[in-house]
Protein backbone atom coordinates (compact mmCIF):
# COMPACT_ATOMS: atom_id res chain seq x y z
CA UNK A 1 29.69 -11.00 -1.52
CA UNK A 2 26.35 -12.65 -1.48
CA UNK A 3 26.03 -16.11 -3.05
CA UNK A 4 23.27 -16.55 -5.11
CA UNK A 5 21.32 -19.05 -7.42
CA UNK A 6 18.17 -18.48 -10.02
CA UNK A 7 16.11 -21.36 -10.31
CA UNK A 8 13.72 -20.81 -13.43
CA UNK A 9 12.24 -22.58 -16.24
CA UNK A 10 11.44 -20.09 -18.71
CA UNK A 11 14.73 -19.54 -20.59
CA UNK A 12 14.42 -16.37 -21.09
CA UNK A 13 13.38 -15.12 -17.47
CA UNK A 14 17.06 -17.12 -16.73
CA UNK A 15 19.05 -14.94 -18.66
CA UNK A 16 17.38 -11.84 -17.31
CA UNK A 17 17.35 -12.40 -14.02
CA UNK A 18 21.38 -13.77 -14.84
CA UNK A 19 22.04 -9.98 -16.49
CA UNK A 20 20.32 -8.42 -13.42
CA UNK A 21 22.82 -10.05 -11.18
CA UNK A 22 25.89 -9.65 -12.98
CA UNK A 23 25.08 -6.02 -13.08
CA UNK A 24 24.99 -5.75 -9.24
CA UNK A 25 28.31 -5.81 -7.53
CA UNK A 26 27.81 -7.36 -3.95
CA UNK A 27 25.99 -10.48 -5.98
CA UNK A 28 27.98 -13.71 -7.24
CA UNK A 29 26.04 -16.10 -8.98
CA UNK A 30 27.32 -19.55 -8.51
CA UNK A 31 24.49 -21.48 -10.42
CA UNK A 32 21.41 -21.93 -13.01
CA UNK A 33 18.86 -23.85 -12.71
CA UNK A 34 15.76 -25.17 -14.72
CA UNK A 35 13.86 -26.75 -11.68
CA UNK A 36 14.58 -27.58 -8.13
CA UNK A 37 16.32 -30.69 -8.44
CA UNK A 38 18.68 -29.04 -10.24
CA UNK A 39 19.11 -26.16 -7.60
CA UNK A 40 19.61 -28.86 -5.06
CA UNK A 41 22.40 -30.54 -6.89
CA UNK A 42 24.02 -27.00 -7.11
CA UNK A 43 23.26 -26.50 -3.61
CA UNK A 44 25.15 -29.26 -2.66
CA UNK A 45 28.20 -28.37 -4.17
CA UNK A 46 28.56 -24.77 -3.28
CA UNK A 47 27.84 -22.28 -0.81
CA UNK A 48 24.25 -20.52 -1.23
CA UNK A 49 23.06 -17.37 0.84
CA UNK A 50 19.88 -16.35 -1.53
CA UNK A 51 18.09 -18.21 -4.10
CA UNK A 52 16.25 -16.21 -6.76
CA UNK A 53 12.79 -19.08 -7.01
CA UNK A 54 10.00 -19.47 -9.61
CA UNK A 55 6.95 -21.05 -8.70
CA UNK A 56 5.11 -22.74 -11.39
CA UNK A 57 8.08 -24.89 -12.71
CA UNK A 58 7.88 -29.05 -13.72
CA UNK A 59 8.92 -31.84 -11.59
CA UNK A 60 8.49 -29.83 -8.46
CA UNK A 61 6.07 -26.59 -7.11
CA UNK A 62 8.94 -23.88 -6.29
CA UNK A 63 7.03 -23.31 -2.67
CA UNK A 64 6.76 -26.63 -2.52
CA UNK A 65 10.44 -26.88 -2.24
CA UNK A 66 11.20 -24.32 -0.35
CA UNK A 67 8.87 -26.24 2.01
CA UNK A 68 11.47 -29.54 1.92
CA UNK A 69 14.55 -27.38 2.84
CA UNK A 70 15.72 -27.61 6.90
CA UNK A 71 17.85 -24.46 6.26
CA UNK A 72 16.69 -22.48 3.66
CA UNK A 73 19.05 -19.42 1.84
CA UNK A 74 17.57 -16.13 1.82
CA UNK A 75 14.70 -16.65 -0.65
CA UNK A 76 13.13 -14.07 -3.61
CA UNK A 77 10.42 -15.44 -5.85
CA UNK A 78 10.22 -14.34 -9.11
CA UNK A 79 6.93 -15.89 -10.61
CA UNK A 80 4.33 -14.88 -12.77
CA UNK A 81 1.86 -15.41 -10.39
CA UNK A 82 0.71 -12.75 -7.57
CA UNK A 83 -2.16 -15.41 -6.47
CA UNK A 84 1.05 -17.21 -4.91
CA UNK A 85 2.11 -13.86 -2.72
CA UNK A 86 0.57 -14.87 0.89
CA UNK A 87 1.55 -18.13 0.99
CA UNK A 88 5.16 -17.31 -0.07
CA UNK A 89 5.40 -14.15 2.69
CA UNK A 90 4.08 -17.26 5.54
CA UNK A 91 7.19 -18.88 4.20
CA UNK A 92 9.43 -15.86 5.34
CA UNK A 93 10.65 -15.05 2.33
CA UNK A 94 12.53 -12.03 1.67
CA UNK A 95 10.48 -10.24 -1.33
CA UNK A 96 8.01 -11.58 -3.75
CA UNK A 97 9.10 -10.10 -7.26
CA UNK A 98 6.23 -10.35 -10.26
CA UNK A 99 7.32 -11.13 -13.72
CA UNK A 100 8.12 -8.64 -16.07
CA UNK A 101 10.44 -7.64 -12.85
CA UNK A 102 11.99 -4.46 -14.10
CA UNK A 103 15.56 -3.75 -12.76
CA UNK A 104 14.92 -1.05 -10.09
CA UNK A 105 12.38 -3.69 -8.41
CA UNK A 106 15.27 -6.44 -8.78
CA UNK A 107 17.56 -3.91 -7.16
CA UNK A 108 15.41 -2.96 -4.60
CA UNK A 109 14.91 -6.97 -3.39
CA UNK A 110 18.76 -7.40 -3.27
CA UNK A 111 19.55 -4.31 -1.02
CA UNK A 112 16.89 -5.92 1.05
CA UNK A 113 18.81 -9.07 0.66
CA UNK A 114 21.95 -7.60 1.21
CA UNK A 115 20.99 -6.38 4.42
CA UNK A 116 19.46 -9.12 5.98
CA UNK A 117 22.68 -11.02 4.91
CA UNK A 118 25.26 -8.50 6.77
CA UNK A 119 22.51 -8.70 9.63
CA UNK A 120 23.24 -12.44 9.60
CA UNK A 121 26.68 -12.29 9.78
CA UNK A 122 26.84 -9.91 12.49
CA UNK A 123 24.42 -11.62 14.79
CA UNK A 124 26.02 -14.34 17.63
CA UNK A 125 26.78 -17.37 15.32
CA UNK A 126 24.26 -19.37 17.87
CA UNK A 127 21.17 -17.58 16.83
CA UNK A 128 19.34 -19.79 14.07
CA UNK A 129 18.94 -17.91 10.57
CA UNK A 130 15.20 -18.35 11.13
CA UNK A 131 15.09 -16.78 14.03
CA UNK A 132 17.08 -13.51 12.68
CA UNK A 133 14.56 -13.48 10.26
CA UNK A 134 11.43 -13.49 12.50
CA UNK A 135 13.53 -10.57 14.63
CA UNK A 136 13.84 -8.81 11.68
CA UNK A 137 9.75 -8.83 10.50
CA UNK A 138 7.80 -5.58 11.50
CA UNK A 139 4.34 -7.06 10.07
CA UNK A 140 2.84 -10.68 8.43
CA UNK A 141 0.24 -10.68 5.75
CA UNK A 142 -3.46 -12.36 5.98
CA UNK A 143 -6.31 -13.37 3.62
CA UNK A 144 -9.39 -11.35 4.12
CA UNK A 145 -12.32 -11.01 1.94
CA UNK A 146 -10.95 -12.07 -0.83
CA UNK A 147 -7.54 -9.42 -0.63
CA UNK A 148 -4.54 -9.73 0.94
CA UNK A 149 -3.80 -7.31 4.14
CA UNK A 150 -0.45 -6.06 5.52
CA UNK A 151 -1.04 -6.38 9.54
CA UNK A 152 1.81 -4.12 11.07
CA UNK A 153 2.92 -5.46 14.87
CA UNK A 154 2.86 -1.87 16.14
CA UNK A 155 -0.92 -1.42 14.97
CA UNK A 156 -2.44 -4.85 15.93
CA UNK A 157 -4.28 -4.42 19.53
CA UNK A 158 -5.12 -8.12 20.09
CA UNK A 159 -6.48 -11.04 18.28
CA UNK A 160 -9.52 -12.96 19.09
CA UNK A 161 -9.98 -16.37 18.43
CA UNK A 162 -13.32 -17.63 16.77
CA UNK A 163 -13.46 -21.30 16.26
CA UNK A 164 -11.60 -21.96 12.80
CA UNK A 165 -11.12 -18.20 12.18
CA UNK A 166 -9.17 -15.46 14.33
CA UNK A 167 -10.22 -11.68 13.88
CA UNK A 168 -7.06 -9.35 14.35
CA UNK A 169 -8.53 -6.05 15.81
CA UNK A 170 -5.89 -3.24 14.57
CA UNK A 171 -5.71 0.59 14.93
CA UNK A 172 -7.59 0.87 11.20
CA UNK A 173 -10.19 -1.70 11.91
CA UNK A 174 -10.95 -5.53 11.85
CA UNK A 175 -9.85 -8.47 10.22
CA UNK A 176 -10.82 -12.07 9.85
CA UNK A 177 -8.98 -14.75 8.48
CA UNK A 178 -8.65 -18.51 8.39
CA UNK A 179 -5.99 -19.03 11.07
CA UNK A 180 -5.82 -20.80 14.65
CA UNK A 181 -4.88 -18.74 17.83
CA UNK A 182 -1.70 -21.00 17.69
CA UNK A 183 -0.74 -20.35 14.55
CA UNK A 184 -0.65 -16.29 14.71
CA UNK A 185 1.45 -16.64 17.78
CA UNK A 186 3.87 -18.00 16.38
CA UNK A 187 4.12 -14.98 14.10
CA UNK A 188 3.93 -12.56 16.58
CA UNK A 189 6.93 -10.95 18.60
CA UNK A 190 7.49 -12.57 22.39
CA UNK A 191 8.23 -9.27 23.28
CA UNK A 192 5.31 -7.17 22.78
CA UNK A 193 2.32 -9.94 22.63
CA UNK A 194 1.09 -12.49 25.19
CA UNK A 195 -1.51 -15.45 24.69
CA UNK A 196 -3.57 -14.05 28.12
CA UNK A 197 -6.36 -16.57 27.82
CA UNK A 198 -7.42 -19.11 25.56
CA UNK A 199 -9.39 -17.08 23.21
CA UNK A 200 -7.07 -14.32 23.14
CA UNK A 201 -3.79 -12.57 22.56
CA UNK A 202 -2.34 -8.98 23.33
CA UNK A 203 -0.56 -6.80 22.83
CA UNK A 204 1.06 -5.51 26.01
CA UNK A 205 2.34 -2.42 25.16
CA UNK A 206 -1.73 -1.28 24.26
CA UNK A 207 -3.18 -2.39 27.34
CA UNK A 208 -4.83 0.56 29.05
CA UNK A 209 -5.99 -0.73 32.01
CA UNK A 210 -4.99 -3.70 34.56
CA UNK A 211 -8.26 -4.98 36.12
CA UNK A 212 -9.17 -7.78 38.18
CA UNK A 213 -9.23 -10.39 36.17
CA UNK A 214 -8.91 -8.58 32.51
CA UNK A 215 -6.98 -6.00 30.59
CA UNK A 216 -8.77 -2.94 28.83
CA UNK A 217 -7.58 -2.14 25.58
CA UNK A 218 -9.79 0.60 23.71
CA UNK A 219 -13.03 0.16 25.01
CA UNK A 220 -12.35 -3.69 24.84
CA UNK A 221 -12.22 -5.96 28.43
CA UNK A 222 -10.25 -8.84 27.77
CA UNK A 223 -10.66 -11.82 30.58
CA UNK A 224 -7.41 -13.00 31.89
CA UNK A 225 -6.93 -16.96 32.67
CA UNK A 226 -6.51 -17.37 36.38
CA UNK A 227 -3.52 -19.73 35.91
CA UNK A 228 -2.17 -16.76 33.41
CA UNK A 229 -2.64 -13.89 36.05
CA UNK A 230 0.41 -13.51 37.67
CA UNK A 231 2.81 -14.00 34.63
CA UNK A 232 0.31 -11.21 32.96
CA UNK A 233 0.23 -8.69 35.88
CA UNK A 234 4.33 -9.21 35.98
CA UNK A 235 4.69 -8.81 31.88
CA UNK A 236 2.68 -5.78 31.85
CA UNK A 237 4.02 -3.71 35.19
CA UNK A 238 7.45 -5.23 35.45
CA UNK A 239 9.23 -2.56 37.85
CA UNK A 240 7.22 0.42 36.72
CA UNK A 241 4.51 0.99 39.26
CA UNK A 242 4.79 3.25 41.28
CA UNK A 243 3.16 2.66 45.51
């Protein structure tokens, strides 16, 4: 059973979303709320594993205070607002629902819920929830001319750094976006991608070629940093060449 709370002030979105919930079985709902204050007050009294969250509410932004919580639940907005939808994704929630949220869209959020919640309880109790979720993500989202892009991990090549702006070059073209080098690191898998100089990152698993001194990817040469090199060389051959 999944432990949940709706935070809303619109009345009747409450009783909606309330309806939606009691109508799915693997959801309890232990709390209502007209603003975040209130949801914290609940929070504190009772367990929480996903909190249904409006944005534009009084007192306090609903991002806003997701931004104040050390441990978040499992988060789904529910807003009125799509503008909102890339800076709530960089927050890691789980789904981004837009108001009038019909009930196969609701349902379709909580079986997403529901299965990053089992993944959770299955995974060694030492592993941080964050970092389950950030295992869990197969793509992040950008701003780019004016539209919001889905970047997939498995189609990004590398990303170039370009002062204040980073340009992700993917298997369907190139993006820019306002981000740092540092920033979209952090979002990316240790895995598969590799900061391999200061104006760039890779991903290993397209690199082409191994030169001296730079990777080919496409018909891109990417420098490696000297003090980089041997930590590259070993991430991309590991044990597989073959003398």
């Amino acid at each position: 059973m999944i432990n949940c709370i709706i935070t809303d002030d619109e009345p009747l979105a409450r009783e909606g979303l309330a309806q939606y919930v009691a109508d799915i079985d693997f959801l309890q709902l232990q709390g209502i709320a007209e603003h975040p204050l209130e949801t914290m007050s609940i929070m504190e009294k009772k367990p929480v594993d996903l909190l249904f969250l409006d944005i534009q509410m009084p007192k306090i932004n609903g991002l806003d205070f997701l931004k104040s919580l050390d441990n978040p639940p499992l988060v789904i907005i529910t807003t009125a607002y799509p503008s909102f939808a890339l800076e709530g994704y960089q927050l890691d929630v789980l789904d981004y629902l837009v108001k009038p949220i019909t009930f196969q869209r609701f349902l379709k959020a909580c079986i997403k819920a529901k299965k990053q919640f089992e993944l959770i309880q299955n995974t060694d109790s030492t592993v941080s929830l964050q970092s389950t979720k950030n295992f869990q993500k197969e793509h992040f989202f950008i701003k780019c001319d004016g539209k919001i892009e889905r970047i997939r991990f498995d189609e990004l090549l590398y990303v170039e750094s370009m002062q204040n702006y980073v340009s992700l070059q993917t298997e369907r073209g190139k993006f820019t976006t306002l981000l740092t080098l540092k920033n979209t690191l952090a979002e990316l898998p240790t895995a598969s991608f590799m900061q391999i100089h200061k104006s760039f990152i890779v991903n290993l698993e397209k690199v082409q070629t191994l030169g001296d001194g730079h990777i080919k990817i496409k018909d891109r040469l990417i420098p490696i940093s000297r003090s980089r090199l041997g930590e590259v060389t070993q991430r991309i051959l590991g044990d597989d060449l073959i003398n």
